[in-house]
C-alpha atoms as a PDB file:
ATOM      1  CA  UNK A   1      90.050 135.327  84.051  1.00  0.00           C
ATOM      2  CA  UNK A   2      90.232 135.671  80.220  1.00  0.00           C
ATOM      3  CA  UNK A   3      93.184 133.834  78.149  1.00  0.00           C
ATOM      4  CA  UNK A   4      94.174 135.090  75.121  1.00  0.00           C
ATOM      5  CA  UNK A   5      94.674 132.278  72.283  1.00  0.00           C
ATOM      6  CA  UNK A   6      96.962 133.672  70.269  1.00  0.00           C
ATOM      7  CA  UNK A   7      97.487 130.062  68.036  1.00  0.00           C
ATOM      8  CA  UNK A   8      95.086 127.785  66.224  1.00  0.00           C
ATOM      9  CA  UNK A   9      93.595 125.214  68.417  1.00  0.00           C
ATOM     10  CA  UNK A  10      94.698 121.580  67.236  1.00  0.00           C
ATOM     11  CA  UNK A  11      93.452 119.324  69.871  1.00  0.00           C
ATOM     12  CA  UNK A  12      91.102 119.671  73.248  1.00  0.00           C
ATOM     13  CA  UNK A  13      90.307 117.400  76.196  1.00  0.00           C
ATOM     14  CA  UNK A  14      87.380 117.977  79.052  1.00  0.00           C
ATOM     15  CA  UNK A  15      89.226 118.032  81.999  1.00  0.00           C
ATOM     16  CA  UNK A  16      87.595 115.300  84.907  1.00  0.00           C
ATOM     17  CA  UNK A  17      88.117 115.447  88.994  1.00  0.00           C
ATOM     18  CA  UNK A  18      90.153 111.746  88.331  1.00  0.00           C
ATOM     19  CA  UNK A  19      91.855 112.336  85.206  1.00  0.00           C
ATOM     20  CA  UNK A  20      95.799 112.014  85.514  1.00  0.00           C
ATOM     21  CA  UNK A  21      97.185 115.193  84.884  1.00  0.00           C
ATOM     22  CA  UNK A  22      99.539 112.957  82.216  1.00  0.00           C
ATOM     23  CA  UNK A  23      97.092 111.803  80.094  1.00  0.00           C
ATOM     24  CA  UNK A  24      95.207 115.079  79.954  1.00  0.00           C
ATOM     25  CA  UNK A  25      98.182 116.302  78.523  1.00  0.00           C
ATOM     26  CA  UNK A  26      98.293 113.639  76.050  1.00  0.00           C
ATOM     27  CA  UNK A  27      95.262 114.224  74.663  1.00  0.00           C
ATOM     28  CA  UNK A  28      95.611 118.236  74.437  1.00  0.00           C
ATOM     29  CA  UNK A  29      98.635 117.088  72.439  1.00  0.00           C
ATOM     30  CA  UNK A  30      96.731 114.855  70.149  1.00  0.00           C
ATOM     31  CA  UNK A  31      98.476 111.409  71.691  1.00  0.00           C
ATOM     32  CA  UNK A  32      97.301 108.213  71.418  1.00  0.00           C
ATOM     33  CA  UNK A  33      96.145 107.136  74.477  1.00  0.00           C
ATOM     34  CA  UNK A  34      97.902 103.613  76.022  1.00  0.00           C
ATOM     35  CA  UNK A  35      95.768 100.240  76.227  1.00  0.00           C
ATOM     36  CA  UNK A  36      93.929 100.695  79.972  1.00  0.00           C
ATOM     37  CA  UNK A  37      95.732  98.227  82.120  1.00  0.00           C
ATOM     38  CA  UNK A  38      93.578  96.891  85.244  1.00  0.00           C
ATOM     39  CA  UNK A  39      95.389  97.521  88.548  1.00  0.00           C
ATOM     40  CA  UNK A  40      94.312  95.950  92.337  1.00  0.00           C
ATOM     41  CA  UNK A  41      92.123  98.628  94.105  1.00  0.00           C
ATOM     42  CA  UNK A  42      88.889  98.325  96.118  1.00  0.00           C
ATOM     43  CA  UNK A  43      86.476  98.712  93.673  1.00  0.00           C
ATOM     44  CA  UNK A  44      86.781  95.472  91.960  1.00  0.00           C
ATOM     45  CA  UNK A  45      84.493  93.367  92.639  1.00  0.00           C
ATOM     46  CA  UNK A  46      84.686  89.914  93.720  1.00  0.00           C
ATOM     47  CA  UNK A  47      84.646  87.289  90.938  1.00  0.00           C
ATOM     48  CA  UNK A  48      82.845  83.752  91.493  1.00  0.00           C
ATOM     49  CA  UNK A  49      86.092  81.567  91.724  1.00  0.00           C
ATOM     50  CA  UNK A  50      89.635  82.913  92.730  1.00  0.00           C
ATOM     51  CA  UNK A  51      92.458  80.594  92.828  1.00  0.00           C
ATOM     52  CA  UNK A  52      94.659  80.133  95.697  1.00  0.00           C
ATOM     53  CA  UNK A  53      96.862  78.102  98.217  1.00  0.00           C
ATOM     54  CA  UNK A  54      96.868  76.768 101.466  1.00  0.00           C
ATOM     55  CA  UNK A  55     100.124  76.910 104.011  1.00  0.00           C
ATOM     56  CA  UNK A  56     100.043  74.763 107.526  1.00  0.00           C
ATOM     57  CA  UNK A  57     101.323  76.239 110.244  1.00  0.00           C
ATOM     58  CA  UNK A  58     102.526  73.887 113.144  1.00  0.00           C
ATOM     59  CA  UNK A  59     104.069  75.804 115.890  1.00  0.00           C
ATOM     60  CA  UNK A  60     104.793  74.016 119.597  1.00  0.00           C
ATOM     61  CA  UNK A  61     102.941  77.031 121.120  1.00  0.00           C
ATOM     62  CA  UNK A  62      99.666  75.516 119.974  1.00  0.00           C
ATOM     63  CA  UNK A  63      97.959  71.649 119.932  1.00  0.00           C
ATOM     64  CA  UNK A  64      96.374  72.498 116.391  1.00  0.00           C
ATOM     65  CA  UNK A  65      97.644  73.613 113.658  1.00  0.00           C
ATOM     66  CA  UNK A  66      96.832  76.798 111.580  1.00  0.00           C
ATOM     67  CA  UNK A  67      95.835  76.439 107.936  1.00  0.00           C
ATOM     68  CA  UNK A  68      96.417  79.899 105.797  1.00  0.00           C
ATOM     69  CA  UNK A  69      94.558  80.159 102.462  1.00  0.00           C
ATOM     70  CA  UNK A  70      95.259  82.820 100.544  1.00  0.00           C
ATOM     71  CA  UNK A  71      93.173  83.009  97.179  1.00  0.00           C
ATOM     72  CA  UNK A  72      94.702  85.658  94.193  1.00  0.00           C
ATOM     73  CA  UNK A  73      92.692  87.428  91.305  1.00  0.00           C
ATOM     74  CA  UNK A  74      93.680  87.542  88.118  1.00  0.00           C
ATOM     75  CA  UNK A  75      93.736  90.826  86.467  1.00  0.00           C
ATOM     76  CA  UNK A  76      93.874  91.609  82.721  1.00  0.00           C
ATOM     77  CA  UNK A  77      93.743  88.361  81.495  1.00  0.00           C
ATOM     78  CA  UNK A  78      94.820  86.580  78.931  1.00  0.00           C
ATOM     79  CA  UNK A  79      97.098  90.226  77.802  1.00  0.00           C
ATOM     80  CA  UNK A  80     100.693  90.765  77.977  1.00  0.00           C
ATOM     81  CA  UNK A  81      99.457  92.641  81.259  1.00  0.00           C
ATOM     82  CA  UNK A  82      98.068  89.957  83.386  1.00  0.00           C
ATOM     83  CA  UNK A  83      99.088  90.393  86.801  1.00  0.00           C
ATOM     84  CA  UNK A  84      97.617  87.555  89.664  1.00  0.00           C
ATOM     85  CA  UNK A  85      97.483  89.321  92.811  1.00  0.00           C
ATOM     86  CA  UNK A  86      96.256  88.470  96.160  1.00  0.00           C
ATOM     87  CA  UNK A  87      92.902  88.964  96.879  1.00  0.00           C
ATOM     88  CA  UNK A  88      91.877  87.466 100.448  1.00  0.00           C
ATOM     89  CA  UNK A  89      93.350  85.172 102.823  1.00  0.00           C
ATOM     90  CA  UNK A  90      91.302  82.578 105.785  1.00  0.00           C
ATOM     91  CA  UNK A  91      92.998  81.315 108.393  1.00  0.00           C
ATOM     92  CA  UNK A  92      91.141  77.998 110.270  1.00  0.00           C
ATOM     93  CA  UNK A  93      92.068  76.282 113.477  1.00  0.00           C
ATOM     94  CA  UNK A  94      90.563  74.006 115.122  1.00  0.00           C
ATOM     95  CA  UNK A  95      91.075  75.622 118.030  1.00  0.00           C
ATOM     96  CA  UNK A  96      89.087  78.611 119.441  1.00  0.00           C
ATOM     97  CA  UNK A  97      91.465  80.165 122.114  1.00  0.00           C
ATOM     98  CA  UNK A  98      92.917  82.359 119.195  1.00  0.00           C
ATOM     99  CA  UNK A  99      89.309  82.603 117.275  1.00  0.00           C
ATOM    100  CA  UNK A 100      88.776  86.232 117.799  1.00  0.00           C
ATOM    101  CA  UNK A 101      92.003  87.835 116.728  1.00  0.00           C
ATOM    102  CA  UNK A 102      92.657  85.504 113.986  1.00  0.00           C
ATOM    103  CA  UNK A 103      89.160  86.577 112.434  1.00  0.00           C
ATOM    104  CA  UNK A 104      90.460  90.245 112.708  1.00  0.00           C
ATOM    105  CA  UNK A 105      93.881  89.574 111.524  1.00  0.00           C
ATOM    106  CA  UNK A 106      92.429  87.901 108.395  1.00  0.00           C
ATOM    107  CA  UNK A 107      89.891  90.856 107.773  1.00  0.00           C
ATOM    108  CA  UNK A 108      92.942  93.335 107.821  1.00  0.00           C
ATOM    109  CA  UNK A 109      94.740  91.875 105.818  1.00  0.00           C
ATOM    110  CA  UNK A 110      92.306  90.998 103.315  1.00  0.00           C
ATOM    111  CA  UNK A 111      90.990  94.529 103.238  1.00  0.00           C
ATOM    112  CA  UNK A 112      95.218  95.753 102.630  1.00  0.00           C
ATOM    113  CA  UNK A 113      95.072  93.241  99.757  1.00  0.00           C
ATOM    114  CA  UNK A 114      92.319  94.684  98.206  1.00  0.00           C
ATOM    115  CA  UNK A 115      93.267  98.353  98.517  1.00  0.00           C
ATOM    116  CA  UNK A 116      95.938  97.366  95.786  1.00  0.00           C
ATOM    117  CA  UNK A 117      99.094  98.723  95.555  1.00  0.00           C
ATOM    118  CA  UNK A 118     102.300  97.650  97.610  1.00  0.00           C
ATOM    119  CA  UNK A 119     101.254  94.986  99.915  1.00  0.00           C
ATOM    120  CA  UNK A 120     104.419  93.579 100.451  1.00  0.00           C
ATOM    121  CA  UNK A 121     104.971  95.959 103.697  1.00  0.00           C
ATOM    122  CA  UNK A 122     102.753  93.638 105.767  1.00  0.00           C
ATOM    123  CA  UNK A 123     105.265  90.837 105.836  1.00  0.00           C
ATOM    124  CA  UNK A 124     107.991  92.685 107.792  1.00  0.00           C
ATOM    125  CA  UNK A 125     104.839  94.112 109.758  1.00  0.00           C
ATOM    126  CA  UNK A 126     103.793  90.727 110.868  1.00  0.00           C
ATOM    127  CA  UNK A 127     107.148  89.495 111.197  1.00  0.00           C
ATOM    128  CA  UNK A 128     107.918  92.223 113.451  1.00  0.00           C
ATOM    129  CA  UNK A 129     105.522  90.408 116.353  1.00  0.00           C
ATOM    130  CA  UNK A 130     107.231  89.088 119.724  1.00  0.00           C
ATOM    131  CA  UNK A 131     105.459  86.562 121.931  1.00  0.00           C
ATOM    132  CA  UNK A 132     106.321  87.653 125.195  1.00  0.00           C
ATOM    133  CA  UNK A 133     106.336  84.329 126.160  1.00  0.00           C
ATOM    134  CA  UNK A 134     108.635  83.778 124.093  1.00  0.00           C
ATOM    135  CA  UNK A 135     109.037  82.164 119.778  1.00  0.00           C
ATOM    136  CA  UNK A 136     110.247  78.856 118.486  1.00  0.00           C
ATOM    137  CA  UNK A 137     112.042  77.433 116.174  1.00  0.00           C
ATOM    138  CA  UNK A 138     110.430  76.299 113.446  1.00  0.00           C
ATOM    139  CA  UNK A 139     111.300  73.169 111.139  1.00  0.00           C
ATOM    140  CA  UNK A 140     114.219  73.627 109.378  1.00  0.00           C
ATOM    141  CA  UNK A 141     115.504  75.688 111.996  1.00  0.00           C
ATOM    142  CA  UNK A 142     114.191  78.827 111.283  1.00  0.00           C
ATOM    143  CA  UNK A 143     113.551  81.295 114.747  1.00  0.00           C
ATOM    144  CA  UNK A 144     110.096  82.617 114.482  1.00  0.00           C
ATOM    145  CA  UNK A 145     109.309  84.937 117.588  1.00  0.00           C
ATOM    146  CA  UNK A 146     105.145  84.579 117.105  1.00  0.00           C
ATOM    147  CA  UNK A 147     102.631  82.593 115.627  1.00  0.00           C
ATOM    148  CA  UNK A 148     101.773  85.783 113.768  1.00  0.00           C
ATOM    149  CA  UNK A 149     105.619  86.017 112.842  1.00  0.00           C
ATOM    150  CA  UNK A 150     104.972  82.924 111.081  1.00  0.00           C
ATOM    151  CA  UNK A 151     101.461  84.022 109.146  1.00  0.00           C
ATOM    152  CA  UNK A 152     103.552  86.822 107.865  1.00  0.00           C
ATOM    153  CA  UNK A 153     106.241  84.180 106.722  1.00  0.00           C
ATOM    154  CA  UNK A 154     103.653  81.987 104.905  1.00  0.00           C
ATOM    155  CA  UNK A 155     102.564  85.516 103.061  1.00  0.00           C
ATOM    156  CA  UNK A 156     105.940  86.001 101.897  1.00  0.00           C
ATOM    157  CA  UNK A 157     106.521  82.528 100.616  1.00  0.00           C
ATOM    158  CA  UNK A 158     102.655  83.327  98.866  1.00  0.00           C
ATOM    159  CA  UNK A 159     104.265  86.577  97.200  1.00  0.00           C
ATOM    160  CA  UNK A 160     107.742  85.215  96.126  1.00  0.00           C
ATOM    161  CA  UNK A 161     105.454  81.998  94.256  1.00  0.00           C
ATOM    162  CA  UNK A 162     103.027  84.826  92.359  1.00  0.00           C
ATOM    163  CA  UNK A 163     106.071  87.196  91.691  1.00  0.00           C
ATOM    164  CA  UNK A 164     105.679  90.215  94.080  1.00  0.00           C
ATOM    165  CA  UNK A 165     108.642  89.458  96.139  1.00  0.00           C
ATOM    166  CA  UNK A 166     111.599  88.556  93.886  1.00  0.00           C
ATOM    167  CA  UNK A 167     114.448  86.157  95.554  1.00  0.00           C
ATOM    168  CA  UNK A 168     117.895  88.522  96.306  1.00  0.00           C
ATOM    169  CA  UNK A 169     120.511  86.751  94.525  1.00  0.00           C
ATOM    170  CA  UNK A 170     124.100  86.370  96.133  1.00  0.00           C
ATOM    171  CA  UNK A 171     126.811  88.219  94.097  1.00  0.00           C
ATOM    172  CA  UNK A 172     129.814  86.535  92.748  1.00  0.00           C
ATOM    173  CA  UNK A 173     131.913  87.410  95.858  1.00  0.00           C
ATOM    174  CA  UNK A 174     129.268  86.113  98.066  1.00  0.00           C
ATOM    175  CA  UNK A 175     128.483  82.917  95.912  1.00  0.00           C
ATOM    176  CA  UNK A 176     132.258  82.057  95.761  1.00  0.00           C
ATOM    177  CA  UNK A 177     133.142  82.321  99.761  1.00  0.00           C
ATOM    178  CA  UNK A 178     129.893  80.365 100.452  1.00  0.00           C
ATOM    179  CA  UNK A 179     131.267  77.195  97.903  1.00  0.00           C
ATOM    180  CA  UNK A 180     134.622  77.764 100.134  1.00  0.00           C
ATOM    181  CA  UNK A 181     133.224  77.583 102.981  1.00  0.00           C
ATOM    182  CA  UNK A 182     131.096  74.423 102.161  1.00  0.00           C
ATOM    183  CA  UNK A 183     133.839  72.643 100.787  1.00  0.00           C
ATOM    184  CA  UNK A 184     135.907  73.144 103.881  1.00  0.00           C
ATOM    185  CA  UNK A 185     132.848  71.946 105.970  1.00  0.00           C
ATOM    186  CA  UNK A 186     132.840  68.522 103.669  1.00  0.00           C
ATOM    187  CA  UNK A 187     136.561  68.316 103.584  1.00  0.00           C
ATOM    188  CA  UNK A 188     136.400  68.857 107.396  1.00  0.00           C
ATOM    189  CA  UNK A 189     133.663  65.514 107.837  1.00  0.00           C
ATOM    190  CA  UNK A 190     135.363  63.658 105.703  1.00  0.00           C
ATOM    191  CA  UNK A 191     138.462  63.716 107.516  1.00  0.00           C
ATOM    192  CA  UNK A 192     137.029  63.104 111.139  1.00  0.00           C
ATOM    193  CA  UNK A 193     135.200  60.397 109.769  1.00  0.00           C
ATOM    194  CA  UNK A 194     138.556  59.092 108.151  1.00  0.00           C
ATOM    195  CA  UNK A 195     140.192  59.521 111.402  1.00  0.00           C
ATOM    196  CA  UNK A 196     137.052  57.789 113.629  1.00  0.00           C
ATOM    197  CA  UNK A 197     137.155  54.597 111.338  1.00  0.00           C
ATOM    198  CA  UNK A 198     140.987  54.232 112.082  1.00  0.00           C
ATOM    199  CA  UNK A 199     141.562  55.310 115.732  1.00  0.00           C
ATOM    200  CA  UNK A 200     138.685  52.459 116.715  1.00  0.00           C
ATOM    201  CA  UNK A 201     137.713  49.637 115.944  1.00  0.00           C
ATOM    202  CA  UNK A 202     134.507  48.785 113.140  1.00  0.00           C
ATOM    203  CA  UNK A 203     132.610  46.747 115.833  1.00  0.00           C
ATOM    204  CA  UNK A 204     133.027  49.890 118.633  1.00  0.00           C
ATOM    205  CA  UNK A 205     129.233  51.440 119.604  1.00  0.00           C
ATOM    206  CA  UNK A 206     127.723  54.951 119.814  1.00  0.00           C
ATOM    207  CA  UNK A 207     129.447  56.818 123.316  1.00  0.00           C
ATOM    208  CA  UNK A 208     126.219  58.403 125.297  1.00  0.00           C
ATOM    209  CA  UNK A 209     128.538  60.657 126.444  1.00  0.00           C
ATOM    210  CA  UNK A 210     130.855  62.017 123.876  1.00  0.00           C
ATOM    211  CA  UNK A 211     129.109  60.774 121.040  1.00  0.00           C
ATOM    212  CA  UNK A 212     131.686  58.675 119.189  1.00  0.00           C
ATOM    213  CA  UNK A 213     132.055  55.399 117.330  1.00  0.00           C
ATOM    214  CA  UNK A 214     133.860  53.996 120.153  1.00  0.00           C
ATOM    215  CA  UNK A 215     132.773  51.862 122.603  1.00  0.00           C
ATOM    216  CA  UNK A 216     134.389  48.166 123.247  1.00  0.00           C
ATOM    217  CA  UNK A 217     133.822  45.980 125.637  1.00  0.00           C
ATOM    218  CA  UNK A 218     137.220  45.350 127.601  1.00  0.00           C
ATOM    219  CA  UNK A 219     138.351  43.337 130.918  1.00  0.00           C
ATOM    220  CA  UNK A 220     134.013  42.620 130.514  1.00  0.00           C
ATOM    221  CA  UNK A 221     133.280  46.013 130.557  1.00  0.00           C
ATOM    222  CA  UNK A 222     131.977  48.802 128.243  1.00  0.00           C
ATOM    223  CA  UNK A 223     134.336  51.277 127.954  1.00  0.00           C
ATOM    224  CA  UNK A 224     134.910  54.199 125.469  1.00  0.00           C
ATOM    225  CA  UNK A 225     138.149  54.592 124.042  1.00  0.00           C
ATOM    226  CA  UNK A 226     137.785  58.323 123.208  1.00  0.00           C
ATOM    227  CA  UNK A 227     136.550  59.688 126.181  1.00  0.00           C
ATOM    228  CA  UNK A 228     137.481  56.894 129.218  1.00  0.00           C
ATOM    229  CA  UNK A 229     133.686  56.676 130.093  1.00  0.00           C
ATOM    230  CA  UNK A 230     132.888  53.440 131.637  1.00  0.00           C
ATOM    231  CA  UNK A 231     130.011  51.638 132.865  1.00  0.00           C
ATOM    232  CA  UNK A 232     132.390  50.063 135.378  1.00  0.00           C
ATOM    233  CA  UNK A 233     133.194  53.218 136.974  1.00  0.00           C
END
């Protein structure tokens, strides 16, 4: 179909199959084009030496314990537009009752990292995993309901350290009820310890049974004066 021009032609571009349709219009309007800033996608190609970091996992569910590496590339370097991104992750045990599925797991997710783009969905993905045998709690007292639960929790700590995850930060309501409710938690200790010094006496023991400071011996027996346990009957 013809096109009339009726105006004098100040600018052309040759159109291409994966040209963005934005900077085709740029150029037809004679813009300078923006520096070319790297992103992750599949066709980069693996340098000689990536940087990374290793996580151990120690879960009760297994004898060994699971070491995640998880090595980043650097992209644009040494610009205002360097990004470090995660480019491939290994997972060794010295155990081989998981060998097969961790070998899968890690070429999944290592092919996801290298498609580019947001990889952050794969934490709530493997965080999403129930052993139907049941999770643990991890230490610090964190409930993890799989050993994959807690890959996917080593990931996110990896992406919060390179800056893909960013920390939510409480508000000032939330930051102000959470110092109340701390200081009434110390107040709180510090007055049942007050009150455990005076009721009994500095030499009294640990109770077995009700866990207090207060344990004598008396008519040559040990008895607790909080609770009335006895070893006398």
């Amino acid at each position: 179909m013809a096109i009339k021009i009726d105006s004098q032609i100040v600018g052309y571009a040759v159109a291409k199959e994966d040209e963005d349709d934005k900077a085709a219009e740029a150029a037809l309007q004679g813009e300078q084009q923006p520096e070319n800033v790297i992103q992750m996608h599949e066709k980069i190609e693996r340098p000689e030496m990536l940087i990374g970091s290793t996580y151990k996992v120690k879960t009760p569910l297994s004898e060994h314990a699971l070491y995640i590496t998880i090595n980043d590339i650097i992209l644009n370097p040494g610009t205002e537009n360097e990004l470090r991104r995660p480019f491939e992750v290994f997972i060794n045990c010295k155990s081989m009752d998981h060998f097969q599925w961790i070998v899968a797991l890690t070429r999944i997710i290592s092919a996801v990292f290298r498609k580019g783009g947001d990889v952050t969905f794969l934490v709530d993905e493997l965080r999403s995993v129930f052993d139907p045998r049941g999770g643990y709690f991890k230490k610090g007292g964190k409930y993890m309901p799989s050993i994959v639960a807690e890959i996917g929790d080593s990931i996110e700590c990896h992406l919060r350290m390179i800056g893909m995850l960013k920390d939510e930060a409480l508000d000032e309501h939330q930051q102000k009820l959470i110092d109340e409710k701390r200081k009434q938690f110390e107040g709180a200790v510090e007055q049942a310890e007050e009150n455990s010094a005076k009721d009994f006496p500095d030499s009294a023991q640990l109770c077995a049974k009700c866990s207090t400071k207060a344990v004598i011996k008396m008519d040559g027996c040990m008895t607790c004066l909080n609770c009335g346990d006895s070893k006398c009957g």
